[in-house]
N, C-alpha and C. Protein backbone atom coordinates (compact mmCIF):
# COMPACT_ATOMS: atom_id res chain seq x y z
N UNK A 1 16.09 3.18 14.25
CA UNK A 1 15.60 1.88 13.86
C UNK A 1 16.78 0.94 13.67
N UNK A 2 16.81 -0.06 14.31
CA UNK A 2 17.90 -1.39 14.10
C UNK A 2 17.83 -2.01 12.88
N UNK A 3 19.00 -1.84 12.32
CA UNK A 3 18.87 -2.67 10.92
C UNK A 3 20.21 -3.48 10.83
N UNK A 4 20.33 -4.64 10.68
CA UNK A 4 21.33 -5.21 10.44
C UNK A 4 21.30 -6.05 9.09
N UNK A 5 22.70 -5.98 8.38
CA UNK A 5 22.60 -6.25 6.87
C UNK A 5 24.13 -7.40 6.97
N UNK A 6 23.49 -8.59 6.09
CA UNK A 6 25.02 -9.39 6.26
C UNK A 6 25.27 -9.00 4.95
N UNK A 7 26.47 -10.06 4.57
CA UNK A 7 27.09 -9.77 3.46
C UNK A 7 27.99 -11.08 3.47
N UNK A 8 28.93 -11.22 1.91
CA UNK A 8 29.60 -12.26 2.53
C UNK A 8 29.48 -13.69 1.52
N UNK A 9 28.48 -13.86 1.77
CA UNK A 9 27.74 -14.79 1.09
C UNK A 9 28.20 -15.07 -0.61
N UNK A 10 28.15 -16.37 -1.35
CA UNK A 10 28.36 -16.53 -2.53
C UNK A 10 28.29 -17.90 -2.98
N UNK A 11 28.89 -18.30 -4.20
CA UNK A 11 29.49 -19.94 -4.61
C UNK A 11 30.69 -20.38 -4.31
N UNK A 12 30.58 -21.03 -3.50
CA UNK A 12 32.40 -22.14 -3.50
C UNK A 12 31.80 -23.49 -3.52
N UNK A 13 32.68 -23.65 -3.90
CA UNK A 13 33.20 -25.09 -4.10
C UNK A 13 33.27 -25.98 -2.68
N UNK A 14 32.94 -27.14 -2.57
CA UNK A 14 33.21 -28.23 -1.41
C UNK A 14 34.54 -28.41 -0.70
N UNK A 15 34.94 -27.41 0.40
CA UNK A 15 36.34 -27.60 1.30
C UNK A 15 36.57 -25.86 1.19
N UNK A 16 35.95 -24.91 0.59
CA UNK A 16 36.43 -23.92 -0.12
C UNK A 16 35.63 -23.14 1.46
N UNK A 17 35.94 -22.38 1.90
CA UNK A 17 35.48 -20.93 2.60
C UNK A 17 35.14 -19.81 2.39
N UNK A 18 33.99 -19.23 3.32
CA UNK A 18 33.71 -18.09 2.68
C UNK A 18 33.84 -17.57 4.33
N UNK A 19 33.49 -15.79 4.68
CA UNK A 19 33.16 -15.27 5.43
C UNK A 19 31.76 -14.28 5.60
N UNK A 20 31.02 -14.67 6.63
CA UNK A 20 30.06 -13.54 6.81
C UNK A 20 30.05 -12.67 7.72
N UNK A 21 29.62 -11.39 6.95
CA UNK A 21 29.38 -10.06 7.95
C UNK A 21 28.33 -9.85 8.21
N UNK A 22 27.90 -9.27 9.36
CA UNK A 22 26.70 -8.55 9.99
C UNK A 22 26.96 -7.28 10.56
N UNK A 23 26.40 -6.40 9.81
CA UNK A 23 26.90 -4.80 10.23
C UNK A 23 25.35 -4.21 10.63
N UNK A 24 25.63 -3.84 11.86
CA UNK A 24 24.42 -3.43 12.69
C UNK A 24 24.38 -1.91 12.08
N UNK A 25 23.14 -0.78 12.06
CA UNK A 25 22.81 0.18 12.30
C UNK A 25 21.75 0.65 12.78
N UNK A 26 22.27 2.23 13.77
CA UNK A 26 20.60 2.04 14.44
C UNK A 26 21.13 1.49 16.08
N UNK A 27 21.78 0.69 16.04
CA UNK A 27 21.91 -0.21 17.66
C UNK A 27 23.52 -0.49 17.87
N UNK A 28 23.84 -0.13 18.84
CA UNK A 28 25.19 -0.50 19.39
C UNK A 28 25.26 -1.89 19.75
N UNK A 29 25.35 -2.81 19.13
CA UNK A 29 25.72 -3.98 19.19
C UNK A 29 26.62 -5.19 20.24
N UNK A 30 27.41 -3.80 20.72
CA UNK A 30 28.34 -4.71 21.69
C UNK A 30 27.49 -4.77 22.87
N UNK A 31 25.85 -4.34 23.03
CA UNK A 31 25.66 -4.57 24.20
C UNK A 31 24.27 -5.88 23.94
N UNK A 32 24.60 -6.80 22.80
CA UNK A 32 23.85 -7.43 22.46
C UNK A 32 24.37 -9.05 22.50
N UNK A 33 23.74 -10.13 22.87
CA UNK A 33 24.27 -11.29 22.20
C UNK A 33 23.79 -11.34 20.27
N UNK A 34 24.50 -11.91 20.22
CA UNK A 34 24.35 -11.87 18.05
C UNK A 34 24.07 -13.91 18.06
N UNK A 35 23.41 -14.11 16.98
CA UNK A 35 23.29 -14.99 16.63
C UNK A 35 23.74 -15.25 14.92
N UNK A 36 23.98 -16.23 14.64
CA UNK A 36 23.66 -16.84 13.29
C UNK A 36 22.66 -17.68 12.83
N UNK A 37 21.67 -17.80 11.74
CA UNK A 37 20.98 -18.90 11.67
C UNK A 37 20.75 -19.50 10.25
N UNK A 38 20.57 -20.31 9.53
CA UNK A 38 20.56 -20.66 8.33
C UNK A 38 19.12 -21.45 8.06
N UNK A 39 18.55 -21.26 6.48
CA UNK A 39 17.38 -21.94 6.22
C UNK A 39 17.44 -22.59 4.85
N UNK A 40 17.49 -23.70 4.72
CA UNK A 40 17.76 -23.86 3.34
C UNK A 40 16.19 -24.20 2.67
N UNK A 41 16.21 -24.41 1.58
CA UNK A 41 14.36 -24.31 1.06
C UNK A 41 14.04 -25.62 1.60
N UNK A 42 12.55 -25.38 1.83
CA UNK A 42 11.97 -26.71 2.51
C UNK A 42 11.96 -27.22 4.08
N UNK A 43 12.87 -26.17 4.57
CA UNK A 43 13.27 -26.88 5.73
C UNK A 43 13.44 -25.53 7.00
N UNK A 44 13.11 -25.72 8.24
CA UNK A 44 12.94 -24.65 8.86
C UNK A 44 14.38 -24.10 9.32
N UNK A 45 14.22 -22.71 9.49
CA UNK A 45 15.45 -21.91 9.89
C UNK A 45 16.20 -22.86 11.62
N UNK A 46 17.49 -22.56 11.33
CA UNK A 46 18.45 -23.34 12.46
C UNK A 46 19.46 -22.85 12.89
N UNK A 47 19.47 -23.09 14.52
CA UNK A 47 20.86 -22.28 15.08
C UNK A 47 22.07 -22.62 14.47
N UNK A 48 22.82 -21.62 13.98
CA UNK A 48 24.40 -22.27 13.69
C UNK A 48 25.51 -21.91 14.49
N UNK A 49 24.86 -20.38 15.23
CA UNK A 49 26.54 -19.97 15.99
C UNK A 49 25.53 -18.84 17.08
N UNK A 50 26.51 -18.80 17.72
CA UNK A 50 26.00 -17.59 18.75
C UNK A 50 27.03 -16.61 19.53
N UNK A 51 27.25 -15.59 19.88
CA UNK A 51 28.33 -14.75 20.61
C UNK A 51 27.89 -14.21 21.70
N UNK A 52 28.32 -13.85 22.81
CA UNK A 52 27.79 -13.33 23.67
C UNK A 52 28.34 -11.59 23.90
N UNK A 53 27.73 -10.56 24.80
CA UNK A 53 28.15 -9.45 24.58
C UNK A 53 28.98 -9.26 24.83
N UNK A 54 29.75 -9.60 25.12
CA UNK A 54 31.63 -9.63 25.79
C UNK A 54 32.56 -10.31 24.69
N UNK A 55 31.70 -11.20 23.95
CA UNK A 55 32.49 -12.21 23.35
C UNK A 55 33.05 -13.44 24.32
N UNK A 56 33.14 -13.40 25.10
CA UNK A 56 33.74 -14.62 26.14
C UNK A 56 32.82 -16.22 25.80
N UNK A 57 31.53 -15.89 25.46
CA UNK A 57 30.59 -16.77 25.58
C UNK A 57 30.52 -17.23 24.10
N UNK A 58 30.63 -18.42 23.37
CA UNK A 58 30.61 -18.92 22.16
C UNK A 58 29.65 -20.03 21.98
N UNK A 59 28.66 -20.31 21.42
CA UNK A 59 27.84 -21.45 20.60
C UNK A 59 27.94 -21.79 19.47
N UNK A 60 28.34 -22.84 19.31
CA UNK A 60 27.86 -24.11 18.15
C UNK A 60 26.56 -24.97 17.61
N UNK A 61 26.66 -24.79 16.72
CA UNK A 61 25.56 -26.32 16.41
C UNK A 61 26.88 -26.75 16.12
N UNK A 62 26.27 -28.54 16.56
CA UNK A 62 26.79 -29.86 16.33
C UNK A 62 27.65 -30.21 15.06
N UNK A 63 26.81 -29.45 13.98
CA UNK A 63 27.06 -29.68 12.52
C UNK A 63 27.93 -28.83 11.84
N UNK A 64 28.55 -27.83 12.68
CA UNK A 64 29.29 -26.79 12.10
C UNK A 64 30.55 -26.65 13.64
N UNK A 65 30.50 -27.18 14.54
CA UNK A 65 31.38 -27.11 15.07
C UNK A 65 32.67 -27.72 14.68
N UNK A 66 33.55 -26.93 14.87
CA UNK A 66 35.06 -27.22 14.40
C UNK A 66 35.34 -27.24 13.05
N UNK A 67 34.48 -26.37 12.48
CA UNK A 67 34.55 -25.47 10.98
C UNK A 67 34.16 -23.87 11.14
N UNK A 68 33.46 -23.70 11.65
CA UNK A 68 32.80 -22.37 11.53
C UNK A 68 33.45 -22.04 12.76
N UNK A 69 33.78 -20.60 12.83
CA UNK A 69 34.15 -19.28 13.99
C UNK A 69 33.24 -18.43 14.17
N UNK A 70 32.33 -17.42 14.92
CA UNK A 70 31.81 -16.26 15.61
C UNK A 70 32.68 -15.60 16.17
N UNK A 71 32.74 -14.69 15.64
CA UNK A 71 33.58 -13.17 16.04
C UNK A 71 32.95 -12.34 16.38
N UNK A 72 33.52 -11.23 17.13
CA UNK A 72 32.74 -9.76 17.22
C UNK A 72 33.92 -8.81 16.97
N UNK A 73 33.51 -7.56 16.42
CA UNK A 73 34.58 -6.63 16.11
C UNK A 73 33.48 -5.35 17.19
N UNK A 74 33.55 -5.38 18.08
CA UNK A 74 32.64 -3.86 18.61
C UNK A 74 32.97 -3.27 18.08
N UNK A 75 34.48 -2.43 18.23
CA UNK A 75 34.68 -0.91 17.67
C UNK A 75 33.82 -0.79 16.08
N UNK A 76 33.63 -1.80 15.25
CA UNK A 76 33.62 -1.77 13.59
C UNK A 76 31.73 -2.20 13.57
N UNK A 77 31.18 -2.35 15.20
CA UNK A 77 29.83 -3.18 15.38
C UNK A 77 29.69 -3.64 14.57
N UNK A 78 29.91 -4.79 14.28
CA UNK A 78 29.82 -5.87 12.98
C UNK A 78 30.44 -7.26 13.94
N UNK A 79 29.52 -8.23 13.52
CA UNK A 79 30.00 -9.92 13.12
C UNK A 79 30.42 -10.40 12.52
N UNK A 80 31.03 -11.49 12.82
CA UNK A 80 31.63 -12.59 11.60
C UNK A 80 31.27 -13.54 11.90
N UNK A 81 30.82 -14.90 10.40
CA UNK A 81 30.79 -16.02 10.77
C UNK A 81 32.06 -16.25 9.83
N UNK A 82 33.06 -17.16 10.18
CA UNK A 82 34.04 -17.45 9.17
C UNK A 82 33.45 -18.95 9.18
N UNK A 83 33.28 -19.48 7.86
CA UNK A 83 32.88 -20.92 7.55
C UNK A 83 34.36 -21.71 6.88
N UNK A 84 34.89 -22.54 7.37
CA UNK A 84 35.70 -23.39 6.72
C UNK A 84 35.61 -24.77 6.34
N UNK A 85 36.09 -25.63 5.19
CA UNK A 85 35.37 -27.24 5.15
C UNK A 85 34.15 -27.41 4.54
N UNK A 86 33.69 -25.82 4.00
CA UNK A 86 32.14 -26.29 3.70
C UNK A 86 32.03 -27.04 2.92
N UNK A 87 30.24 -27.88 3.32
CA UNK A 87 30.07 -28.91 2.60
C UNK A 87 28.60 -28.19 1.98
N UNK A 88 28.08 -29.16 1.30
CA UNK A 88 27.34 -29.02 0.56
C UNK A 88 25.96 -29.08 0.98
N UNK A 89 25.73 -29.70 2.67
CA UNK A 89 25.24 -29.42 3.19
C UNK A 89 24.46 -27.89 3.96
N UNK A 90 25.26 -27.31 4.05
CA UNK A 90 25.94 -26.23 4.71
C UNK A 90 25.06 -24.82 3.51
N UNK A 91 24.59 -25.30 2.12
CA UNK A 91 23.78 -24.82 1.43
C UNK A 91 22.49 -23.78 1.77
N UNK A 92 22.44 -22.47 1.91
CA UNK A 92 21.68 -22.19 2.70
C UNK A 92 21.36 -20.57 2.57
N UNK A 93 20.51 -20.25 2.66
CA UNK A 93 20.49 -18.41 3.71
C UNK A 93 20.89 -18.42 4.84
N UNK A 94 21.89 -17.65 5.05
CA UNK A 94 22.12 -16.77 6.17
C UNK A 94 21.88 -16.02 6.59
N UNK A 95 20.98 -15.45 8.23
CA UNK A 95 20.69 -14.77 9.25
C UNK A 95 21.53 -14.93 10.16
N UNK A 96 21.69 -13.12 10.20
CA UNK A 96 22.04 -12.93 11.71
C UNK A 96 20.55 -12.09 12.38
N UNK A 97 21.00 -12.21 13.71
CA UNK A 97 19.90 -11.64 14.69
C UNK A 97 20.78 -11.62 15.78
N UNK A 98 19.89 -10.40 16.56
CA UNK A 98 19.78 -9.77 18.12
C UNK A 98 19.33 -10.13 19.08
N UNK A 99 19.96 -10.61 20.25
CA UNK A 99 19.03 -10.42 21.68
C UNK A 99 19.08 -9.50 22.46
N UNK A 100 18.32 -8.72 22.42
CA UNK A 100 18.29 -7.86 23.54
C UNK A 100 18.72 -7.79 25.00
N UNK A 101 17.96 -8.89 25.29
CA UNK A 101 17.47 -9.64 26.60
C UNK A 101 19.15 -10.28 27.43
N UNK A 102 19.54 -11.28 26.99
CA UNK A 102 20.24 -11.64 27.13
C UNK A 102 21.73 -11.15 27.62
N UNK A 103 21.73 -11.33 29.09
CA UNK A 103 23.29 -10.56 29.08
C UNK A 103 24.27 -11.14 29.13
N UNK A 104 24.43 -12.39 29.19
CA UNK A 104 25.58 -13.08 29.65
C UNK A 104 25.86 -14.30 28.84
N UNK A 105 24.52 -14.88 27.84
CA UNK A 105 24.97 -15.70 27.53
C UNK A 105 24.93 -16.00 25.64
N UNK A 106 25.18 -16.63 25.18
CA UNK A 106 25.01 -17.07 23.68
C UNK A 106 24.23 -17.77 22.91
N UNK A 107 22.38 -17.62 22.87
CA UNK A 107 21.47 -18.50 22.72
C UNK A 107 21.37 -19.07 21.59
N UNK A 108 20.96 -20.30 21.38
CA UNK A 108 20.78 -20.87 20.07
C UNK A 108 19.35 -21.04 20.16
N UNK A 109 18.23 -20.73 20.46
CA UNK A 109 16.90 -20.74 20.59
C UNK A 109 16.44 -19.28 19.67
N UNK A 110 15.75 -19.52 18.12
CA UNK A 110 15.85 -18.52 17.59
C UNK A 110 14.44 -18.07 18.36
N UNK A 111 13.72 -18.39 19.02
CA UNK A 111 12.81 -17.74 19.45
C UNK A 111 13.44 -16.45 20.57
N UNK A 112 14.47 -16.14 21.23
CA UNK A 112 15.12 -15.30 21.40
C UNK A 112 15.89 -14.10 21.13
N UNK A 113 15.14 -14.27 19.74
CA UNK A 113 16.17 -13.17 19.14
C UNK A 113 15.00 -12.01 18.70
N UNK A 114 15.60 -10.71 19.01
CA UNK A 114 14.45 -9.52 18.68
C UNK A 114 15.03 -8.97 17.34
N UNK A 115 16.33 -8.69 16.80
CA UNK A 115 15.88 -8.30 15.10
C UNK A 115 16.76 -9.47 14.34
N UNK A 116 16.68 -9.31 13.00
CA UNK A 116 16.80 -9.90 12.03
C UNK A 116 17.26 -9.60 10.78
N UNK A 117 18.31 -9.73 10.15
CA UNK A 117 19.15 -9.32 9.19
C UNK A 117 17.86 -9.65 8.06
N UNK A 118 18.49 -9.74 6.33
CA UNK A 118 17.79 -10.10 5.30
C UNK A 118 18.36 -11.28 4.95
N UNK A 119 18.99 -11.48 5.46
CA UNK A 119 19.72 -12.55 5.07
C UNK A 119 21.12 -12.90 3.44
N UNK A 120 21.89 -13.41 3.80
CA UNK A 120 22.53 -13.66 2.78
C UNK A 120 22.94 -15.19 2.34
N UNK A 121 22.90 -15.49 1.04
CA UNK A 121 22.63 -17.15 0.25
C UNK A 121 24.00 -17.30 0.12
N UNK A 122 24.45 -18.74 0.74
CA UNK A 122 25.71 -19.51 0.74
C UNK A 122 24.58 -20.69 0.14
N UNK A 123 26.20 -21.17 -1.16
CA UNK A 123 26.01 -22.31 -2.10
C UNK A 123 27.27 -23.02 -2.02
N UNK A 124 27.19 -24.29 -2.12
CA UNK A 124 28.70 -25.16 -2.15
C UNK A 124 28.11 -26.18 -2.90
N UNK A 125 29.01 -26.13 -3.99
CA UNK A 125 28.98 -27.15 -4.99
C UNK A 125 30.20 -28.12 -4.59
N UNK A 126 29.81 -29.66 -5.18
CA UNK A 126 30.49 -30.29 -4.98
C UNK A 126 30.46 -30.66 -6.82
């Protein structure tokens, strides 16, 4: 059974960084694209990052580009989102998820994704 669990997550402060993990079990990962997605209350879940199975292939949202990184570690099957600059915006749960499907590229369409972490809560106080 595929289970993936982030971690990572906490309180900082406005400009302050955090990092998230996604540690797959159950599924070899490097033969997956990985996503990130965030939901803050009230408001529906949203692409933030994407990797492809090689890693070669990278996605952004608009709103986190040129702060946030997507990594892959295969050997360790685990993700990273590294967040830097956060704002207070940026307030949120964090999901990662799986595509199966996908071989080549880095989707930001969460309707693409077959599993789903539990997510972990990023806060930035200003």
């Amino acid at each position: 059974q595929v289970q993936l669990v982030e971690s990572g997550g906490g309180l900082v402060q406005a400009g302050g960084s955090l990092k998230l993990s996604c540690a797959a079990s159950g599924r070899t990962v490097n033969r997956d694209a990985v996503g990130w997605f965030r939901q803050a209350p009230g408001k529906e879940r949203e692409f933030v990052a994407a990797i492809s199975r090689t890693g070669r292939t990278t996605n952004y949202a608009g709103s986190v580009k040129g702060r946030f990184t997507i990594s892959r570690d295969n050997a360790k099957n685990t993700v990273y989102l590294q967040m830097n600059s956060l704002k207070s915006e940026d307030t949120a749960a964090y999901y990662c998820a799986i595509d199966l499907r996908n071989l080549f590229g880095a989707p930001g369409n969460l309707n693409e994704y077959d599993y789903w972490g539990q997510g972990t809560q990023v806060t930035v106080y200003s």
